[in-house]
C-alpha atoms as a PDB file:
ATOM      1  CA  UNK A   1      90.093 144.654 111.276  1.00  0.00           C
ATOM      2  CA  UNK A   2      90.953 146.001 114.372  1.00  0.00           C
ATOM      3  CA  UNK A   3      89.843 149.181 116.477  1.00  0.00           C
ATOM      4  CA  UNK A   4      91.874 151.778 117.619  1.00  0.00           C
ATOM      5  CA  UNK A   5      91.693 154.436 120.109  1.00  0.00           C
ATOM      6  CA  UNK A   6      90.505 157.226 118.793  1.00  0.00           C
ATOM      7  CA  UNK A   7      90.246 159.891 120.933  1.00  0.00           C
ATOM      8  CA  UNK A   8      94.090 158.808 122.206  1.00  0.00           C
ATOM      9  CA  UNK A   9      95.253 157.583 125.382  1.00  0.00           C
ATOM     10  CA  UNK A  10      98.915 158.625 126.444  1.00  0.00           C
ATOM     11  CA  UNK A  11     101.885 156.416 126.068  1.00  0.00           C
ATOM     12  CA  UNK A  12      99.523 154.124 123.146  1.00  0.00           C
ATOM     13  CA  UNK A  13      99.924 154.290 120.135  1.00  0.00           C
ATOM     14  CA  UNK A  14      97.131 156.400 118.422  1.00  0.00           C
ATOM     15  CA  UNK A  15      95.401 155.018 115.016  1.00  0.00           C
ATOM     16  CA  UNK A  16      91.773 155.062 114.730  1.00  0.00           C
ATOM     17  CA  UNK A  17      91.708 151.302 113.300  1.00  0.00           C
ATOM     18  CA  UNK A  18      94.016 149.141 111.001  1.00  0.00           C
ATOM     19  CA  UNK A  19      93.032 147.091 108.501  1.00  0.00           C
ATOM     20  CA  UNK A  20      94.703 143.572 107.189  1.00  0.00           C
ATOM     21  CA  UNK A  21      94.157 142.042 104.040  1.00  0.00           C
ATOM     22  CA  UNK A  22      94.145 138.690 102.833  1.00  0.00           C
ATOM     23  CA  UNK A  23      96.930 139.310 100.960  1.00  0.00           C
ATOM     24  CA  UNK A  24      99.337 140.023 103.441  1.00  0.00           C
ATOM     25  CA  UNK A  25      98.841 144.012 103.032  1.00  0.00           C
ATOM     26  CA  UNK A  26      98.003 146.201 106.671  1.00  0.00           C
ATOM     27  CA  UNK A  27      96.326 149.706 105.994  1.00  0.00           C
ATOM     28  CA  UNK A  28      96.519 151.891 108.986  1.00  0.00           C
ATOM     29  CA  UNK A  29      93.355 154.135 109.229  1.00  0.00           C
ATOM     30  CA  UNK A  30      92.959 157.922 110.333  1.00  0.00           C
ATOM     31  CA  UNK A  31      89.237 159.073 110.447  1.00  0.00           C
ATOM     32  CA  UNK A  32      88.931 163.075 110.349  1.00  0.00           C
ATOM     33  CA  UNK A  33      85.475 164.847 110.151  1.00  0.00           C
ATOM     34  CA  UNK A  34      86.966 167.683 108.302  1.00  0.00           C
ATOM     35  CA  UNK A  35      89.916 169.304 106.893  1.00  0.00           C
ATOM     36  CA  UNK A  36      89.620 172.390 108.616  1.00  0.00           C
ATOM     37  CA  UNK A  37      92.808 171.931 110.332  1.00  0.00           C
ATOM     38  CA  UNK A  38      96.096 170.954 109.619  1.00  0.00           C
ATOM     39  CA  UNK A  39      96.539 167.233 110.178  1.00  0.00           C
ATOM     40  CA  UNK A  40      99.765 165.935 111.528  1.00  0.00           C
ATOM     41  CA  UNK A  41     100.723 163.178 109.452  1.00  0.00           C
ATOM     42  CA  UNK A  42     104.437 163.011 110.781  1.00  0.00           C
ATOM     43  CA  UNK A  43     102.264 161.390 113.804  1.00  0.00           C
ATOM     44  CA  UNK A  44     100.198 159.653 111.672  1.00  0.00           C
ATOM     45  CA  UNK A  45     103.359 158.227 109.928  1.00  0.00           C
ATOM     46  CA  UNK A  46     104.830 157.426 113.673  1.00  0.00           C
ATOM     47  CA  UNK A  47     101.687 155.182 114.601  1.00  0.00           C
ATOM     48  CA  UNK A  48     102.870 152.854 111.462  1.00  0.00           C
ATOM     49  CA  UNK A  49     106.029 152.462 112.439  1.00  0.00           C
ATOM     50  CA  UNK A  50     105.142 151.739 116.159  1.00  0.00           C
ATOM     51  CA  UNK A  51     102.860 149.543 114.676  1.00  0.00           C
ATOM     52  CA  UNK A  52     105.111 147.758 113.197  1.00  0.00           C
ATOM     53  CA  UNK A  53     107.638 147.706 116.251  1.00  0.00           C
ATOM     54  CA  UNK A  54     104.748 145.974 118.134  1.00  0.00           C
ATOM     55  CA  UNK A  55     104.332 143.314 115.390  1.00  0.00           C
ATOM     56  CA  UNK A  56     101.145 144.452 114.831  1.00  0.00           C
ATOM     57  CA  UNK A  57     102.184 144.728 110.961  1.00  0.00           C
ATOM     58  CA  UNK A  58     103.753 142.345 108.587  1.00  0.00           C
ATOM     59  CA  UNK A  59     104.591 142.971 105.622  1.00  0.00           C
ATOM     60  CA  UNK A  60     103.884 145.508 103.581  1.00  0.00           C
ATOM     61  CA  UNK A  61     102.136 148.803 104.953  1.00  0.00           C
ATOM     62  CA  UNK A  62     100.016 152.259 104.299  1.00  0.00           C
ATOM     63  CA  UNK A  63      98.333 154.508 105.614  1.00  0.00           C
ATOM     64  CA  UNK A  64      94.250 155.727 104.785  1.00  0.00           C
ATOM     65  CA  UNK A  65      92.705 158.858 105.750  1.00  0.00           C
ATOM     66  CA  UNK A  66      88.917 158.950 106.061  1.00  0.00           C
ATOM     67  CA  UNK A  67      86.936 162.270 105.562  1.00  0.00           C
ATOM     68  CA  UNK A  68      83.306 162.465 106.307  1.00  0.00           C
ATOM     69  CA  UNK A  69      83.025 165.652 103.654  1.00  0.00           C
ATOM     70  CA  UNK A  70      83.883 165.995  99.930  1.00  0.00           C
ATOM     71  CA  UNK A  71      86.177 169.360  99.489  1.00  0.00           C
ATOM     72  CA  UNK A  72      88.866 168.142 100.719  1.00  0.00           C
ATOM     73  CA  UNK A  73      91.162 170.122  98.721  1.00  0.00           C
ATOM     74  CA  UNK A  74      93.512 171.827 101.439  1.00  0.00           C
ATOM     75  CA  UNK A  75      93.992 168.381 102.568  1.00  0.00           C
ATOM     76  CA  UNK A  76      94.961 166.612  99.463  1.00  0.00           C
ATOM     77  CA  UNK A  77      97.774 169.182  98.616  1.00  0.00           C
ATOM     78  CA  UNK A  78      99.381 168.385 102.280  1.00  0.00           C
ATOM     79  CA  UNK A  79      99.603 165.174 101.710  1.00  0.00           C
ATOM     80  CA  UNK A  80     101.133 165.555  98.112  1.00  0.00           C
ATOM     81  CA  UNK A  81     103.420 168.005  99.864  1.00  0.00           C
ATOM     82  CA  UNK A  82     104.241 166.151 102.694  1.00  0.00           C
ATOM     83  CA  UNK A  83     107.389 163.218 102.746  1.00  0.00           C
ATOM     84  CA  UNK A  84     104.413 160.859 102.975  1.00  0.00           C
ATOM     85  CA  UNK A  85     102.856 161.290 100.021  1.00  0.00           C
ATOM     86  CA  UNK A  86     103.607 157.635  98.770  1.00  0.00           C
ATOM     87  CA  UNK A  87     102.587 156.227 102.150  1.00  0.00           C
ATOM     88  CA  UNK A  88      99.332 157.971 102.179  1.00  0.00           C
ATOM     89  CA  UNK A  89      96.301 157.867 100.531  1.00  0.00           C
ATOM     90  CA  UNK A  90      92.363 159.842 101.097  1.00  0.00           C
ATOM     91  CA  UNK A  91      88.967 158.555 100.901  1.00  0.00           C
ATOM     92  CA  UNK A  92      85.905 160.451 102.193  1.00  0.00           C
ATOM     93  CA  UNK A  93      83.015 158.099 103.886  1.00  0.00           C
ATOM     94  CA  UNK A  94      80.961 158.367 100.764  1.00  0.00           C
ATOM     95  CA  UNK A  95      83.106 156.678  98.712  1.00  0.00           C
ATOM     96  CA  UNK A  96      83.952 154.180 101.295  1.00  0.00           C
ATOM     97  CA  UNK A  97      80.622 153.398 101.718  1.00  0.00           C
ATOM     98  CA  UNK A  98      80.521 152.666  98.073  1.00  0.00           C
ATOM     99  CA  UNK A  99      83.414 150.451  97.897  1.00  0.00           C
ATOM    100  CA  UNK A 100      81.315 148.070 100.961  1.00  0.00           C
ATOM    101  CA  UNK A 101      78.429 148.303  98.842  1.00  0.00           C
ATOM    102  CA  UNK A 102      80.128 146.894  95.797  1.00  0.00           C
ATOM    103  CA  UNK A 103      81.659 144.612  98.081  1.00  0.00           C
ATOM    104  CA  UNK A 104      79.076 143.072  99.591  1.00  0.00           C
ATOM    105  CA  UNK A 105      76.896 142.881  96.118  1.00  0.00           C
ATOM    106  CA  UNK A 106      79.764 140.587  94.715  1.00  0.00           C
ATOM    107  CA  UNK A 107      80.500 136.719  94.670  1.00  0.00           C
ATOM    108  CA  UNK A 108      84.166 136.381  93.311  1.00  0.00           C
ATOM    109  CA  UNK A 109      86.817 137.069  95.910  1.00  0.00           C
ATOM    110  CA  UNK A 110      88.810 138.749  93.137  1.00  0.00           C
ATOM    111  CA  UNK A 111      86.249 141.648  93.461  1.00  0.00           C
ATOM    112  CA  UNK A 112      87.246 142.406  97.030  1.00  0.00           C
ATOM    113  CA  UNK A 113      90.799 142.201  96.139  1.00  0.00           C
ATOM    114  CA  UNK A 114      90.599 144.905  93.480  1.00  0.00           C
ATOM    115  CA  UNK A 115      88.926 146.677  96.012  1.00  0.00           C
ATOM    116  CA  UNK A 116      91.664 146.752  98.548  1.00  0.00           C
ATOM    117  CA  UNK A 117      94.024 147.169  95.748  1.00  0.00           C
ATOM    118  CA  UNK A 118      91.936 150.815  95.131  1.00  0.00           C
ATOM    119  CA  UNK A 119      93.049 151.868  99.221  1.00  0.00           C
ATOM    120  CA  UNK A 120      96.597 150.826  98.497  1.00  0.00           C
ATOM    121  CA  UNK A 121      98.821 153.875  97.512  1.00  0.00           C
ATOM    122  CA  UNK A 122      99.324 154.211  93.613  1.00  0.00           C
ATOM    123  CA  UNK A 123      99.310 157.217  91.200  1.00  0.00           C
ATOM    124  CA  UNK A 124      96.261 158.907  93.107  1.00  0.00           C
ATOM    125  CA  UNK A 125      96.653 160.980  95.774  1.00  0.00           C
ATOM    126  CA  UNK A 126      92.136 160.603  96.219  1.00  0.00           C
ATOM    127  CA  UNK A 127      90.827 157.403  94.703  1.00  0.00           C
ATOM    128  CA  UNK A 128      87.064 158.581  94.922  1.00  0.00           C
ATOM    129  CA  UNK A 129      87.261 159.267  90.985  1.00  0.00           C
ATOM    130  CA  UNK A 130      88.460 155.221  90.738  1.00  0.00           C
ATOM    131  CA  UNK A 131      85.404 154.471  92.905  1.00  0.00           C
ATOM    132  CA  UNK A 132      82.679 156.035  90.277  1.00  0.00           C
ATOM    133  CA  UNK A 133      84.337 154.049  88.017  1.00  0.00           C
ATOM    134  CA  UNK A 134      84.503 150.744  89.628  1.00  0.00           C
ATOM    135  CA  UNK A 135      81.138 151.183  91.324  1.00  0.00           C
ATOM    136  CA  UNK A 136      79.393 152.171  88.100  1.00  0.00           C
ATOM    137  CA  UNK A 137      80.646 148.335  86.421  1.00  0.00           C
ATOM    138  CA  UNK A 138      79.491 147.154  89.953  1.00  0.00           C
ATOM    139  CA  UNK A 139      76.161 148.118  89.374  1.00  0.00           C
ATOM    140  CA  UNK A 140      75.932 147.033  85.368  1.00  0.00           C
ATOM    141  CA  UNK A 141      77.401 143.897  86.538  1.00  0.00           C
ATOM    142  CA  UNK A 142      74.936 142.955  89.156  1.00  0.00           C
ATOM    143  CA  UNK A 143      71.554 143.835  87.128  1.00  0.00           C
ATOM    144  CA  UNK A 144      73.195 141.056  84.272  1.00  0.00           C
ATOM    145  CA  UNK A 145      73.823 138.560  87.503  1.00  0.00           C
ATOM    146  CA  UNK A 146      69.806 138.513  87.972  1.00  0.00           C
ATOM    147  CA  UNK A 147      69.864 136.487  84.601  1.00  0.00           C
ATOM    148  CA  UNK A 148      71.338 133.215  83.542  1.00  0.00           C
ATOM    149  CA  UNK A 149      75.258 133.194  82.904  1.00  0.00           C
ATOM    150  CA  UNK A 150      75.687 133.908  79.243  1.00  0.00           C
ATOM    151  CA  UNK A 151      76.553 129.796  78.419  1.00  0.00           C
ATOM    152  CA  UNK A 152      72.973 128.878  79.542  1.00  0.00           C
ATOM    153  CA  UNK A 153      71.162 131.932  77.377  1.00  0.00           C
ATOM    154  CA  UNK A 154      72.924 130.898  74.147  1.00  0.00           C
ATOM    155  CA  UNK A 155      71.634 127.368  74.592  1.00  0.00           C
ATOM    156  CA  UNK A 156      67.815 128.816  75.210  1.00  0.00           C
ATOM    157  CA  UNK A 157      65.352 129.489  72.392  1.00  0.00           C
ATOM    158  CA  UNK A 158      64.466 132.436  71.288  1.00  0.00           C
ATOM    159  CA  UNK A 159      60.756 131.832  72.607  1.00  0.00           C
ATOM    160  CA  UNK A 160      62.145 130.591  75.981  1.00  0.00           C
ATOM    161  CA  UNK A 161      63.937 134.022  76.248  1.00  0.00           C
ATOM    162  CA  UNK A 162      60.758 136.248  76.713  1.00  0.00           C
ATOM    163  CA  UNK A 163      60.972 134.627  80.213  1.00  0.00           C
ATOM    164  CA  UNK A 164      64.611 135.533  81.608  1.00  0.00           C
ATOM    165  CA  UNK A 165      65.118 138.193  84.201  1.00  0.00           C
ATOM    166  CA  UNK A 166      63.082 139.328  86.998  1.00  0.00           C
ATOM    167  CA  UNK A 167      63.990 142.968  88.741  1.00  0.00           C
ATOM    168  CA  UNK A 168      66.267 143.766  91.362  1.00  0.00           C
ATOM    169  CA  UNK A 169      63.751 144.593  93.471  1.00  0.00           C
ATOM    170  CA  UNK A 170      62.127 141.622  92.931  1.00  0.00           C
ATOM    171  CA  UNK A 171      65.114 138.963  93.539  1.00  0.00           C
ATOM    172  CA  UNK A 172      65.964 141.748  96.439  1.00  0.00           C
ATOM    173  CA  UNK A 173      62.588 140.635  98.259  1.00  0.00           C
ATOM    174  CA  UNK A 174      62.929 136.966  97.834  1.00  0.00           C
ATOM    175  CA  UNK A 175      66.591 136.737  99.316  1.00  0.00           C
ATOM    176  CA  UNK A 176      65.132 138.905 102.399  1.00  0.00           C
ATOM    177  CA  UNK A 177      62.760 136.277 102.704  1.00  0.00           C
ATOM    178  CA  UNK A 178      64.992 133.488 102.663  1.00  0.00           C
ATOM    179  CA  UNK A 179      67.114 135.280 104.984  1.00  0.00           C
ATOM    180  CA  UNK A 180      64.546 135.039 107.366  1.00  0.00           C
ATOM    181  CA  UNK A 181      63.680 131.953 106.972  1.00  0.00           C
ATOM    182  CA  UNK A 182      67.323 130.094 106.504  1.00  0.00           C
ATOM    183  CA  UNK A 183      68.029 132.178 109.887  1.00  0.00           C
ATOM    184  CA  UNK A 184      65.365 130.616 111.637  1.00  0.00           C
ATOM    185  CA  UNK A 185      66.294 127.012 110.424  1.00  0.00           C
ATOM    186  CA  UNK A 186      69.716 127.873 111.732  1.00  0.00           C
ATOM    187  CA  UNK A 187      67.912 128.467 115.659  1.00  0.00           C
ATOM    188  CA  UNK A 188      71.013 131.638 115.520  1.00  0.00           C
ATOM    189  CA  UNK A 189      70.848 134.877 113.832  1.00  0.00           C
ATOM    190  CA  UNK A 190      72.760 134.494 110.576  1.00  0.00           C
ATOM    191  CA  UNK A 191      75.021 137.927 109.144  1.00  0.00           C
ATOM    192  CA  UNK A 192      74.935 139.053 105.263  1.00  0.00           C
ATOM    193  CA  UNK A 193      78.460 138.626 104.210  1.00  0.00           C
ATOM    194  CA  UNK A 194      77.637 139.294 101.056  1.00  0.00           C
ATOM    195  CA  UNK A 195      74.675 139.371  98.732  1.00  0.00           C
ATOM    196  CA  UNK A 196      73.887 135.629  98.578  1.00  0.00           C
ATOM    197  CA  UNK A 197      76.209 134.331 101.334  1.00  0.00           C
ATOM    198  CA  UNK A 198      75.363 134.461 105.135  1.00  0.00           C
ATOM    199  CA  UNK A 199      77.109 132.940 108.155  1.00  0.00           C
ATOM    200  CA  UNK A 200      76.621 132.591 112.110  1.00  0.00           C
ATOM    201  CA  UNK A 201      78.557 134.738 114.264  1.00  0.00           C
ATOM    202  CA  UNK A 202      80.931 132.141 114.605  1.00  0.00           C
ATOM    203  CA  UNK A 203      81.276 131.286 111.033  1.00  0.00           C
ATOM    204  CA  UNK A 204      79.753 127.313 111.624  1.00  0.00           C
ATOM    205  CA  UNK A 205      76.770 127.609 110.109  1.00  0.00           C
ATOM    206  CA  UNK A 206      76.813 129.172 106.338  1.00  0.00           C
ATOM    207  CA  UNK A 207      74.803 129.813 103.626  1.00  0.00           C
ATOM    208  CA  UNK A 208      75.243 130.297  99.821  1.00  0.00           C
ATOM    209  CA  UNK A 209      71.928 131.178  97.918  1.00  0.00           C
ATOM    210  CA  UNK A 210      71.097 131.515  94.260  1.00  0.00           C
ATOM    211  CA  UNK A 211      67.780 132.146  92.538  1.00  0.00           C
ATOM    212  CA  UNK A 212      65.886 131.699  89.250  1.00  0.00           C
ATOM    213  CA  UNK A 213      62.668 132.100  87.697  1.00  0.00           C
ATOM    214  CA  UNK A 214      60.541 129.965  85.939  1.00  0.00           C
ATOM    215  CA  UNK A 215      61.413 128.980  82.647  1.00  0.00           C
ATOM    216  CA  UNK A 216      58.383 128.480  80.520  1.00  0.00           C
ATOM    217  CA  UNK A 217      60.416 125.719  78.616  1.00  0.00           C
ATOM    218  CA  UNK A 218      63.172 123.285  79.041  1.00  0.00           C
ATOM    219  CA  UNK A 219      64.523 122.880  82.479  1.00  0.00           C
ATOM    220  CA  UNK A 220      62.452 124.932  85.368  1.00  0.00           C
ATOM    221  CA  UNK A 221      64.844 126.410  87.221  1.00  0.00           C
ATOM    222  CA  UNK A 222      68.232 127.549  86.044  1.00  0.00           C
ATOM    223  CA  UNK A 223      71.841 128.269  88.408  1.00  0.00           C
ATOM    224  CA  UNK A 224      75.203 128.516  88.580  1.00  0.00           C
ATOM    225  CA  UNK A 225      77.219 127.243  91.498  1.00  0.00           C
ATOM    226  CA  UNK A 226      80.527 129.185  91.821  1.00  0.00           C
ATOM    227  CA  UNK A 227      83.872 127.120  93.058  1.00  0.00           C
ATOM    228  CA  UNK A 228      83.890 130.575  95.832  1.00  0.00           C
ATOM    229  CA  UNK A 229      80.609 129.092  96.875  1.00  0.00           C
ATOM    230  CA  UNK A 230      81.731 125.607  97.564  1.00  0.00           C
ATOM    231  CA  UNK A 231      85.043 126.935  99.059  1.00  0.00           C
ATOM    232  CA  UNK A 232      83.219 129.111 101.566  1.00  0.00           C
ATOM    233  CA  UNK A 233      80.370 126.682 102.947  1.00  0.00           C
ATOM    234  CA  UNK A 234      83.241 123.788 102.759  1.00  0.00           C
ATOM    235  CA  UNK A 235      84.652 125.408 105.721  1.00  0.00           C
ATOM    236  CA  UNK A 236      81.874 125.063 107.661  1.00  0.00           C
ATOM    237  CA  UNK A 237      80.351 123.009 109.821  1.00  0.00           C
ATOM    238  CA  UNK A 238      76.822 123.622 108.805  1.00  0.00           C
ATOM    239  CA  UNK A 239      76.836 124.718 105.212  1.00  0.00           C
ATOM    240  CA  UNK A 240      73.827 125.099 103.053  1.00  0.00           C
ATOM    241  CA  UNK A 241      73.128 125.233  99.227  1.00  0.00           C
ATOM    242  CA  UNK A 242      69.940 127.213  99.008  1.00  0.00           C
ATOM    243  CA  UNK A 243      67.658 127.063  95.494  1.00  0.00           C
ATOM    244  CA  UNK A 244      65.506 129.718  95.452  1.00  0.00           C
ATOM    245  CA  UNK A 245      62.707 129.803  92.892  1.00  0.00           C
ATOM    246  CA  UNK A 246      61.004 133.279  92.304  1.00  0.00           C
ATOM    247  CA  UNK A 247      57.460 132.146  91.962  1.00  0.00           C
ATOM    248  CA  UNK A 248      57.698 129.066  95.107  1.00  0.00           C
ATOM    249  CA  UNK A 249      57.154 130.210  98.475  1.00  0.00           C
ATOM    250  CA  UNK A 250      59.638 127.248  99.932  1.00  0.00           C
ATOM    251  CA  UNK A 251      63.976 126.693  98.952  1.00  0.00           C
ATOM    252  CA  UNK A 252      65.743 123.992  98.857  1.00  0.00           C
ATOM    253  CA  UNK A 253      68.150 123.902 101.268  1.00  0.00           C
ATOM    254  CA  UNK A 254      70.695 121.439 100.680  1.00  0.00           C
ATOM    255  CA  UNK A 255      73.690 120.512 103.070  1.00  0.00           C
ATOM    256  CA  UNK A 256      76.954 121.256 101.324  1.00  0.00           C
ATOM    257  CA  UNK A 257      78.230 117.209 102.401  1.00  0.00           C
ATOM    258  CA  UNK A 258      75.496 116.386 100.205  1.00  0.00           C
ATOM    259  CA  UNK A 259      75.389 118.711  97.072  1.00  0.00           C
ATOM    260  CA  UNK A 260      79.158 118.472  96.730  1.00  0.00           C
ATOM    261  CA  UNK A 261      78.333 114.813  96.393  1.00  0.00           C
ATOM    262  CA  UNK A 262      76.711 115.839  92.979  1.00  0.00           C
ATOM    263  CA  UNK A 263      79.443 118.502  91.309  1.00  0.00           C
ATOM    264  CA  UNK A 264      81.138 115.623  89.402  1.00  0.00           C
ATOM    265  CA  UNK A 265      78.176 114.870  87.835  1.00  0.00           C
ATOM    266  CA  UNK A 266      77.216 118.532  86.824  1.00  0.00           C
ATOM    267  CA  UNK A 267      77.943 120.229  83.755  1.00  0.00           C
ATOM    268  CA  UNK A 268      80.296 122.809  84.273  1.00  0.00           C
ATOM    269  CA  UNK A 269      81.610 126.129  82.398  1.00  0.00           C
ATOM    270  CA  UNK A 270      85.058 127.248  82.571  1.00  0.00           C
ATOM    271  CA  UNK A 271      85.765 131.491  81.668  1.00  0.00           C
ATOM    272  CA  UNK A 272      88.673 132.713  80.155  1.00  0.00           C
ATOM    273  CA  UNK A 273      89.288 134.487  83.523  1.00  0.00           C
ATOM    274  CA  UNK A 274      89.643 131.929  85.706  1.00  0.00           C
ATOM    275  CA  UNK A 275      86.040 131.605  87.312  1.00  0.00           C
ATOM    276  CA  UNK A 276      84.519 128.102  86.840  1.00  0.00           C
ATOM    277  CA  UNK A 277      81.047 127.380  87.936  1.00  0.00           C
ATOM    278  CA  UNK A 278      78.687 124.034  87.809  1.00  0.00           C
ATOM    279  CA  UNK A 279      75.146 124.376  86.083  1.00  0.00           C
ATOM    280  CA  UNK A 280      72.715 123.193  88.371  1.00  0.00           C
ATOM    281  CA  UNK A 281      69.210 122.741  87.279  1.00  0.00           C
ATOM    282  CA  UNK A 282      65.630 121.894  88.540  1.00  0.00           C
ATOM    283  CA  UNK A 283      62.443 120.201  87.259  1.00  0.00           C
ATOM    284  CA  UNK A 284      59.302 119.975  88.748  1.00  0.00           C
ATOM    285  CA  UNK A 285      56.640 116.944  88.226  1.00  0.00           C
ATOM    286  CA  UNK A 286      53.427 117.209  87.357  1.00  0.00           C
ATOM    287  CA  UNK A 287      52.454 117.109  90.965  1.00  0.00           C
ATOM    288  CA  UNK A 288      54.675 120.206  91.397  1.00  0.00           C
ATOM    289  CA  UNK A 289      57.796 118.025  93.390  1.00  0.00           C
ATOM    290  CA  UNK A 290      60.915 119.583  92.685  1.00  0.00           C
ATOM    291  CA  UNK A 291      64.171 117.391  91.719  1.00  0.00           C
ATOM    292  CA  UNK A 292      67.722 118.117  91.490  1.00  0.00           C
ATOM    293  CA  UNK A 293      68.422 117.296  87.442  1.00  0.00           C
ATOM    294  CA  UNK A 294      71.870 114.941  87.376  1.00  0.00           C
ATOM    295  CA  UNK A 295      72.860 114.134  83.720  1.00  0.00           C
ATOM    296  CA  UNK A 296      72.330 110.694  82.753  1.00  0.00           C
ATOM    297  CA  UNK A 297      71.663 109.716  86.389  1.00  0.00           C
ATOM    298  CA  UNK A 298      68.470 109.491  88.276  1.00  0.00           C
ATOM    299  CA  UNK A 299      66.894 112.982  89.456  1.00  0.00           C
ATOM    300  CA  UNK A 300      67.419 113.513  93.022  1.00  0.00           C
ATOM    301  CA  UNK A 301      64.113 114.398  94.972  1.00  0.00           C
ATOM    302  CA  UNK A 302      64.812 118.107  96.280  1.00  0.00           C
ATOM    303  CA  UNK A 303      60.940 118.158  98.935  1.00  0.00           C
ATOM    304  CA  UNK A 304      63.198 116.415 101.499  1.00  0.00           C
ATOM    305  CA  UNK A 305      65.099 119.773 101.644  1.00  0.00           C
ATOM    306  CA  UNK A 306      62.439 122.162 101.771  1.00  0.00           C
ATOM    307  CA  UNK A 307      62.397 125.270 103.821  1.00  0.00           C
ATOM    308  CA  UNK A 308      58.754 126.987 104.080  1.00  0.00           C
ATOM    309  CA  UNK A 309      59.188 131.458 103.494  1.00  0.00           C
END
């Protein structure tokens, strides 16, 4: 992402901000508080193309305007009127905002590519009604993400069942907690980039978290370690695993160089959609010790990771 000028400066070229993708895709943003006025988009179109001139854009190429208010009527039928129409596309700030929050609530990088594919121009002149959509699975998805992944529950007991779940609010509190105290281990304040991964400023040190409850039977703690996961704290320098167990007040935090060590041992669940994750489980002794369950291998002693909330 970069920032633009703004309020304009003569002989630069004009765009609020512009926006790259991963996937090779640069959105060039307008911001506008209201539609009061007529907008000039033949400008707006003209900052693309210098854009472009200044190899500042590769490939392909659109352009976003941002509304802070809702009725933007007036201003949708310019744009459908306008020889831009297929180059331009409207989003107010609410539904924006929306969009980051299902963004940042999600694991799987295809989430924020369907995302970006929403800001892209397609049939929709205003992709706010896509948003209530997308952000309304967004929100179904992540209260099913506070329990087990469906594999696990179908190999539970019905008795063991009356102990899944715990509340958003709940799991919301714990992860603010290890926040804290993973940011602390780090000696550098550590950024959310998403729900249950944080990194340093300058991306060395990272941090992938998952929680569970306590299972009243079979294993104590249940997880799923998503492929994403390993990807993003493999490119690290510092990366951490972090087990957090609802009713402990320490995690486990494990150095990626380490845990990776363990995958091929793991159990691991393959989806029809292409996500793969490894099952990662924990016991606890009758002293209360926590260990790292390895099929047919030796259980690895999890204390010498522990991180006091």
């Amino acid at each position: 992402m970069q920032n633009g000028l703004y309020a304009g400066k003569k002989n630069a070229i004009g765009n609020d901000g512009l926006w790259q993708a991963p996937e090779g895709h640069s959105i060039v943003v307008e911001v506008k508080t209201t539609d009061a006025y007529r907008i000039p988009l033949d400008i707006i179109a003209k900052y693309r193309v210098e854009l472009g001139k200044h190899n500042s854009i590769s490939g392909t190429s659109s352009i976003l305007i941002i509304v802070g208010r809702e009725d933007t009527g007036e201003l949708e039928a310019q744009v459908r009127g306008s020889r831009h129409a297929w180059d331009i596309r409207l989003i107010s700030v609410e539904a924006l905002v929306k969009l980051v929050a299902i963004k940042e609530n999600s694991e799987e990088t295809e989430t924020g590519k369907k995302i970006r594919s929403v800001l892209v121009p397609v049939e929709y002149t205003r992709v706010d009604s896509l948003v209530e959509v997308v952000f309304a699975a967004a929100s179904d998805a992540q209260e099913q993400m506070i329990d087990p992944p469906l594999e696990i529950v179908a190999s539970i007991s019905p008795t063991k069942l009356d102990s899944i779940g715990a509340s958003a609010s709940e799991i919301q509190v714990k992860r603010d907690l290890i926040f804290i105290a993973m940011t602390l281990k780090a000696g550098v304040p550590l950024i959310k980039k998403s729900r249950a991964m944080y990194w340093s400023a300058d991306h060395k040190i990272r941090v992938a978290c998952a929680i569970s409850k306590h299972y009243a039977l079979g294993n104590d703690y249940w997880y799923a370690f998503h492929t994403a996961w390993l990807d993003f704290l493999s490119e690290s320098g510092q990366g951490y695993f972090v087990l957090g167990c609802m009713d402990l007040d320490r995690v486990f935090a494990i150095p990626i160089d380490e845990f990776a060590g363990y995958l091929p041992k793991l159990n691991t669940t393959a989806r029809k959609d292409g996500v793969s994750y490894w099952h990662v489980k924990i016991d606890l002794d009758a002293g209360g010790h926590a260990y790292l369950n390895i099929p047919k291998e030796k259980a690895v002693n999890l204390e010498v990771f522990a991180v006091n909330l």
